[in-house]
Protein backbone atom coordinates (compact mmCIF):
# COMPACT_ATOMS: atom_id res chain seq x y z
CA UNK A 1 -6.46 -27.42 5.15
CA UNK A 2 -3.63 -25.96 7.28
CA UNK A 3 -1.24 -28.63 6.61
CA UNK A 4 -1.38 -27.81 2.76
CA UNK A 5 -1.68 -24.09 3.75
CA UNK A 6 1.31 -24.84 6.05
CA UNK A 7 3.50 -26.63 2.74
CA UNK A 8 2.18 -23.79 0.37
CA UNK A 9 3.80 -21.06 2.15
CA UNK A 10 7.13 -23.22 3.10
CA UNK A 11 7.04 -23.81 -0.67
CA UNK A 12 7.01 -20.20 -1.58
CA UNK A 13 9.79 -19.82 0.94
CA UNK A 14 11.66 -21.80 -0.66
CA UNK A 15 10.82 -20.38 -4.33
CA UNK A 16 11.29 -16.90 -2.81
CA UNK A 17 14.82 -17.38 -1.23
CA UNK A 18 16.69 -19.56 -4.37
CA UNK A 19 15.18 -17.05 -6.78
CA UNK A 20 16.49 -13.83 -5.10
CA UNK A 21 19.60 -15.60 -4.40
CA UNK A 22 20.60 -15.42 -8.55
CA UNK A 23 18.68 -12.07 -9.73
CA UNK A 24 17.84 -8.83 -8.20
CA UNK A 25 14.95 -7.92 -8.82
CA UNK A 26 12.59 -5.85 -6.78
CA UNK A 27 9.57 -6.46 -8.33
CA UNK A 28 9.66 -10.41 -7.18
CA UNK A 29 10.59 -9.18 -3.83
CA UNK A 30 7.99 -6.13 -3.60
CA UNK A 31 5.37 -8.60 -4.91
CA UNK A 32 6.05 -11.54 -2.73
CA UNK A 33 5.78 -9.14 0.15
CA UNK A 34 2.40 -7.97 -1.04
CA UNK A 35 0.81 -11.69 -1.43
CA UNK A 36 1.76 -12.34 1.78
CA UNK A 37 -0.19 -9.97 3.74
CA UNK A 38 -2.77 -11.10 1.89
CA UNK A 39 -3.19 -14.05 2.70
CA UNK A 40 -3.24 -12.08 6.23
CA UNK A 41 -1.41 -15.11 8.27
CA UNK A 42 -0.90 -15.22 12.19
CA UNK A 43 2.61 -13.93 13.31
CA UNK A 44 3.69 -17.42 15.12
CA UNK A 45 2.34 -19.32 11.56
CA UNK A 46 4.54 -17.47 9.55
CA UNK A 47 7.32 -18.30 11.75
CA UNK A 48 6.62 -21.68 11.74
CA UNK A 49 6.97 -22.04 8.00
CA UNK A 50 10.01 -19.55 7.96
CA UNK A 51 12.33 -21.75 10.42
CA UNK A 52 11.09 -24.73 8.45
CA UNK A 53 12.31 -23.74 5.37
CA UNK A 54 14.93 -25.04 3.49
CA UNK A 55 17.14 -22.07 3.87
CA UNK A 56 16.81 -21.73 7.73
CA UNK A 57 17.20 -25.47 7.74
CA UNK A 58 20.59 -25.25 6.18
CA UNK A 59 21.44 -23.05 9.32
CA UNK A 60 19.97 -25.46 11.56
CA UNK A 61 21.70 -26.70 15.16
CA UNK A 62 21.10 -28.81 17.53
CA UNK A 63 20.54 -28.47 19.91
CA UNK A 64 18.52 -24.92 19.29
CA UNK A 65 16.60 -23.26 22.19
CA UNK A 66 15.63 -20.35 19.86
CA UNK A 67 13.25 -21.81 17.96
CA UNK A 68 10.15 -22.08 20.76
CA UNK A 69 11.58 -19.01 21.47
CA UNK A 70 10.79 -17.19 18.25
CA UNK A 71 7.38 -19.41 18.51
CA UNK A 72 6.59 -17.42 21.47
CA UNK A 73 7.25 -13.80 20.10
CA UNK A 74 4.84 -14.96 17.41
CA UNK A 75 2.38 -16.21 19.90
CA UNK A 76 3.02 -13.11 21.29
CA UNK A 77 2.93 -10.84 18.73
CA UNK A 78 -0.66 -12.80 17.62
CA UNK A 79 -1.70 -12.40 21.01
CA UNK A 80 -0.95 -8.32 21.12
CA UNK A 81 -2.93 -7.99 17.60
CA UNK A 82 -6.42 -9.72 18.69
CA UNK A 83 -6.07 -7.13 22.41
CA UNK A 84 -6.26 -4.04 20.33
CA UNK A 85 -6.27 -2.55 16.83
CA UNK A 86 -2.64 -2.82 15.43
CA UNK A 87 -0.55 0.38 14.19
CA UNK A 88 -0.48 1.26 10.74
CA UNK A 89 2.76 0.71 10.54
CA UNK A 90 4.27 -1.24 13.35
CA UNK A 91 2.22 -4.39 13.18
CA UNK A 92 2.45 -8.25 12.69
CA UNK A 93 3.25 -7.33 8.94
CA UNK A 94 5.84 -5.33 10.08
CA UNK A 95 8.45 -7.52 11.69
CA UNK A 96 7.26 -10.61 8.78
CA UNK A 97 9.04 -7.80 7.00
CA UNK A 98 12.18 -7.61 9.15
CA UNK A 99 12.01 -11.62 9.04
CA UNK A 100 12.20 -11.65 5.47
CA UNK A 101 14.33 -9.03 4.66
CA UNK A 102 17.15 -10.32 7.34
CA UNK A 103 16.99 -14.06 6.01
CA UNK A 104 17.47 -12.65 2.62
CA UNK A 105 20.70 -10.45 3.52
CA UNK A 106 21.91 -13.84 5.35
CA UNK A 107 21.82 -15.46 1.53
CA UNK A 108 24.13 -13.45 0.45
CA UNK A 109 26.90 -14.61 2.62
CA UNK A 110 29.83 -16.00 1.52
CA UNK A 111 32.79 -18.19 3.31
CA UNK A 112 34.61 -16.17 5.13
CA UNK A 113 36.68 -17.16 8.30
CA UNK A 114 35.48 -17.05 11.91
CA UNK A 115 37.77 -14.48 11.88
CA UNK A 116 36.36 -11.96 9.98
CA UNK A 117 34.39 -9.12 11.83
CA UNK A 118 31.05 -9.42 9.98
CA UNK A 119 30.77 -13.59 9.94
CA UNK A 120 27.66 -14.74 11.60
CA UNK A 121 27.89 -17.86 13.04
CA UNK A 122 24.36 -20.34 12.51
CA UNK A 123 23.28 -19.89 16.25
CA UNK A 124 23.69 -16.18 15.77
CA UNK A 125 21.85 -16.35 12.37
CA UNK A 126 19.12 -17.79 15.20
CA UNK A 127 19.62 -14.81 17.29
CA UNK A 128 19.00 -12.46 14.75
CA UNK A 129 16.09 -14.10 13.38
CA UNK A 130 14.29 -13.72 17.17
CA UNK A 131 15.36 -10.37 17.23
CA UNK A 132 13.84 -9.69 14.27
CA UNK A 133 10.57 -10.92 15.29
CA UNK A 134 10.64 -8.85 18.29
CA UNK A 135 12.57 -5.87 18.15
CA UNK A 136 8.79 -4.29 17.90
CA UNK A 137 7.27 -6.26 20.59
CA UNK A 138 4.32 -4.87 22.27
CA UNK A 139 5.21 -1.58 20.17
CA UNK A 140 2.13 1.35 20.74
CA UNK A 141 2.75 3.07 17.15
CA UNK A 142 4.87 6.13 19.37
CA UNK A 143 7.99 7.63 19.24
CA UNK A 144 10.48 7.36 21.87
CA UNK A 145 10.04 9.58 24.04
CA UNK A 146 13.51 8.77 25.33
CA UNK A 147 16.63 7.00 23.99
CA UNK A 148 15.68 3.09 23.92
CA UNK A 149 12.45 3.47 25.41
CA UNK A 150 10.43 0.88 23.11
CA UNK A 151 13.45 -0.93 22.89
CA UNK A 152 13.97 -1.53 26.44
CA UNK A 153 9.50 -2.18 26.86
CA UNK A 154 10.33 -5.02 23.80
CA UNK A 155 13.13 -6.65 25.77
CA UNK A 156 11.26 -6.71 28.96
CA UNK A 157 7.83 -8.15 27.29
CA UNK A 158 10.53 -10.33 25.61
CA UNK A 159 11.65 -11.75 29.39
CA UNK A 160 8.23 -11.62 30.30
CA UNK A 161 7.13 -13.75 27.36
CA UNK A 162 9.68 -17.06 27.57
CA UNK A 163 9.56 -16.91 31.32
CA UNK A 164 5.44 -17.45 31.15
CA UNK A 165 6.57 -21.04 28.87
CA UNK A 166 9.10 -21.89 31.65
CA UNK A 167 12.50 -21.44 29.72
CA UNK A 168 15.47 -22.04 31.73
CA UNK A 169 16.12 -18.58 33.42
CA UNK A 170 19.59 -18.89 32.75
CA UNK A 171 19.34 -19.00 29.44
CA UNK A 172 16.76 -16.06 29.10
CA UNK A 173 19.46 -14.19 30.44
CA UNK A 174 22.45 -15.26 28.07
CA UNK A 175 19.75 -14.54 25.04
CA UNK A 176 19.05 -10.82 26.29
CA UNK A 177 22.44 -10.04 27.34
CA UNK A 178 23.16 -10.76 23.58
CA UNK A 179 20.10 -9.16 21.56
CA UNK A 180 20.23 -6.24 23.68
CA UNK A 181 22.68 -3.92 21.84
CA UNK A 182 21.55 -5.04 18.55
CA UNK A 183 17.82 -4.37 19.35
CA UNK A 184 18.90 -0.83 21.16
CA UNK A 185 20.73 -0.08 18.09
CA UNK A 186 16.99 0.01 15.78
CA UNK A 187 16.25 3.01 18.33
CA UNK A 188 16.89 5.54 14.97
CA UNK A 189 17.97 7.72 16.31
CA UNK A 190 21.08 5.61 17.38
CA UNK A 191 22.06 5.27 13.78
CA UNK A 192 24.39 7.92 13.02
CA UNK A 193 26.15 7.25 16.07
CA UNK A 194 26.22 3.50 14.99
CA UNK A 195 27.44 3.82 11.58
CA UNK A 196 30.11 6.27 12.38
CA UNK A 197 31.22 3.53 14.98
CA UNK A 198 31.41 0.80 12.15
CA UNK A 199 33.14 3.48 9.59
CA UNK A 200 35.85 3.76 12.22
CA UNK A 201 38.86 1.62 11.98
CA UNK A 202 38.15 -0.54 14.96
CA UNK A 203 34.39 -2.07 14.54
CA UNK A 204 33.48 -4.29 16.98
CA UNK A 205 31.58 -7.75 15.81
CA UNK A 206 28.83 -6.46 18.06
CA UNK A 207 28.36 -3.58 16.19
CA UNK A 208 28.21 -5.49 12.79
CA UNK A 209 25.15 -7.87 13.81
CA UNK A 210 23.38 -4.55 14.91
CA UNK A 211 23.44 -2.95 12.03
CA UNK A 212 22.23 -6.41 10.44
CA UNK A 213 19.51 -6.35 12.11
CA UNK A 214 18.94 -2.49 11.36
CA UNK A 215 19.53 -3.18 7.97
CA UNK A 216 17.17 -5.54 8.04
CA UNK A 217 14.21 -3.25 9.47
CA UNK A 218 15.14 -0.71 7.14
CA UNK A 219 15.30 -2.28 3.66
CA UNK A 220 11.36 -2.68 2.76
CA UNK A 221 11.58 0.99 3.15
CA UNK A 222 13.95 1.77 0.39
CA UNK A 223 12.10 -0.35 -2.25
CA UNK A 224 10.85 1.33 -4.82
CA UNK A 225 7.17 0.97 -4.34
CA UNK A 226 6.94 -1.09 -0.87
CA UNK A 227 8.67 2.05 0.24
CA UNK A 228 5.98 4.75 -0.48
CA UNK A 229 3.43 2.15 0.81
CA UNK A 230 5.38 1.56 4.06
CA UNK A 231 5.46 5.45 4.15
CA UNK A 232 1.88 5.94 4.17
CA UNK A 233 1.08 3.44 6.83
CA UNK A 234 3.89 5.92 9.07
CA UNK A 235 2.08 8.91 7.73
CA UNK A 236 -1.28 7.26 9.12
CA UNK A 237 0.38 5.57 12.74
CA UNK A 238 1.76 8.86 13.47
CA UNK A 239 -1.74 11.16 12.48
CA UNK A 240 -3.02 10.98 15.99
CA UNK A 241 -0.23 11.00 18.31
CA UNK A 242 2.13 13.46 16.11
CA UNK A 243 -0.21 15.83 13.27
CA UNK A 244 3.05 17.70 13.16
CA UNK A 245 5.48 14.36 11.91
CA UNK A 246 2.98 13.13 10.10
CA UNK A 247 2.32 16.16 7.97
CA UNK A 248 6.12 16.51 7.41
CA UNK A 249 6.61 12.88 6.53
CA UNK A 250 3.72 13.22 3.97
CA UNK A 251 5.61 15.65 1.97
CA UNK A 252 7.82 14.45 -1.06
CA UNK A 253 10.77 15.72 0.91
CA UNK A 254 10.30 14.34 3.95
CA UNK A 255 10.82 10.63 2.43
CA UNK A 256 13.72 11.75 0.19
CA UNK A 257 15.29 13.35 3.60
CA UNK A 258 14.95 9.58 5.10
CA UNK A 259 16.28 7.94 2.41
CA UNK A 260 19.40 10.13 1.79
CA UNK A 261 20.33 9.69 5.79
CA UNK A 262 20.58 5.80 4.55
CA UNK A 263 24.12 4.26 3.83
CA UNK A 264 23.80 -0.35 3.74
CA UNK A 265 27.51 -1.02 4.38
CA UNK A 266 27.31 -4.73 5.58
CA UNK A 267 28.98 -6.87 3.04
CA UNK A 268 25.35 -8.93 3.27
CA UNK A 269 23.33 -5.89 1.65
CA UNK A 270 26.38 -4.68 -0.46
CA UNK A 271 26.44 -8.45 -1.96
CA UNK A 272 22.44 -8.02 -2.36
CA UNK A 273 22.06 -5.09 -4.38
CA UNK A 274 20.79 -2.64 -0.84
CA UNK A 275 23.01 0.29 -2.23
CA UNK A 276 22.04 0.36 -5.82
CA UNK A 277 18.84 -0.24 -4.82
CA UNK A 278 18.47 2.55 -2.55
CA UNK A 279 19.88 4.92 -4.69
CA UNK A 280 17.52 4.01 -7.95
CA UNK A 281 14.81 5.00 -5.66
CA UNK A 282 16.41 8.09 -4.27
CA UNK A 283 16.36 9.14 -8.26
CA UNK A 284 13.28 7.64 -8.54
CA UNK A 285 11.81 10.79 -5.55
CA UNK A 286 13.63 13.33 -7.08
CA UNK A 287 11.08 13.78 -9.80
């Protein structure tokens, strides 16, 4: 039963990236996120099938240390969920989100040279992919109540996490040193700042696989539907700890707020639509 379970959801993978590769359509996307948390999979499951699939094979190299890696956020992540109740909003489903969304920017490459500021190279394409999977690690459903504080509690659970399987200490380093300012830079309120930096004539390569992987944790928010739904599940994660947020997010123009403080300037979302589609839902609020 999991084997076929296991090639059912590689298969759909594999469906799910060629199809979005030719049309745009945000229906397919919005509804293949949907079936998937249905189906209510472990975090470190998902994973498995994602690196297996025929897209993330194409970026494969060898050797690759990230993959038990990214097994052990998802071990991790499963681990976190079955401790306590989940947040509405920054749970397993979450970062299978970020996941998705980043390996589907990373179709829409195209060749470009080494030179160019925004080419990822396939071991960063790795990189990414384990920072997407635990940029949120260990996250409480609160707000920072300083600059980077999740952040910084994800990176160190991170440490904590591939030192407890015995990876070479060395290496652990190397691999923080590297996701650190990218997963900093998802700290929101770091955007602006970012984004101005990348606007400027001088962007630094850094700087571009940041805001990858911020683009990546922000797109299921600016789909049409997924988008109100994702809002909800903030409204709800946010009741408790912050009545005050929660009530402002609720309101119509709380969300349209959000969504107008967007701008997807990677050449990876421009190439997948992340513009138009943001601003068909922005017109889509305004009524």
């Amino acid at each position: 039963m999991d084997q076929l379970k296991q090639y059912n959801l590689q298969e759909n993978l594999n469906d799910f990236f060629s199809s979005i590769i030719t049309s745009l359509d945000t229906q397919v996307i919005e509804e293949f996120f949907s079936v998937l948390e249905k189906n209510d999979l472990s975090m470190r499951f998902f994973l498995d099938a994602l690196v297996s699939s025929e897209l993330w094979q194409e970026w494969q190299i060898q050797p690759n240390p990230y993959v038990p890696m990214i097994m052990q956020v998802g071990s991790a992540i499963d681990h976190f969920a079955q401790m306590q109740p989940e947040p509405a909003y920054h749970s397993k489903r979450h970062m299978m989100d970020v996941c998705l969304t980043l390996s589907y920017l990373l179709c829409h490459e195209k060749d470009s040279s080494t030179n160019d500021i925004w080419h990822v190279s396939n071991q960063e394409k790795w990189l990414l992919l384990l920072g997407a999977a635990m940029h949120d690690l260990g996250h409480p459903g609160l707000i920072n109540a300083f600059s980077f504080e999740l952040e910084k509690n994800s990176l160190a659970l991170l440490k904590e996490s591939l030192n407890k399987i015995g990876m070479d200490s060395v290496l652990i380093d190397e691999v923080l040193n590297t996701l650190s300012p990218w997963v900093l830079a998802t700290d929101h309120g770091q955007y602006s700042a970012l984004l101005n930096r990348l606007l400027s004539s001088q962007p630094s390569h850094t700087d571009c696989l940041a805001m990858l992987l911020v683009e990546a944790d922000l797109v299921s928010s600016v789909l049409p539907n997924r988008g109100r739904e994702l809002t909800r599940r903030l409204i709800k994660e946010w009741a408790l700890p912050y009545p005050d947020r929660s009530q402002a997010l609720s309101n119509q123009t709380g969300y349209r707020q959000f969504l107008n403080s967007l701008n997807f300037i990677s050449p990876y979302s421009v190439r997948a639509g992340i513009p138009e589609i943001l601003k068909n839902t922005i017109i889509k609020n305004e009524y």
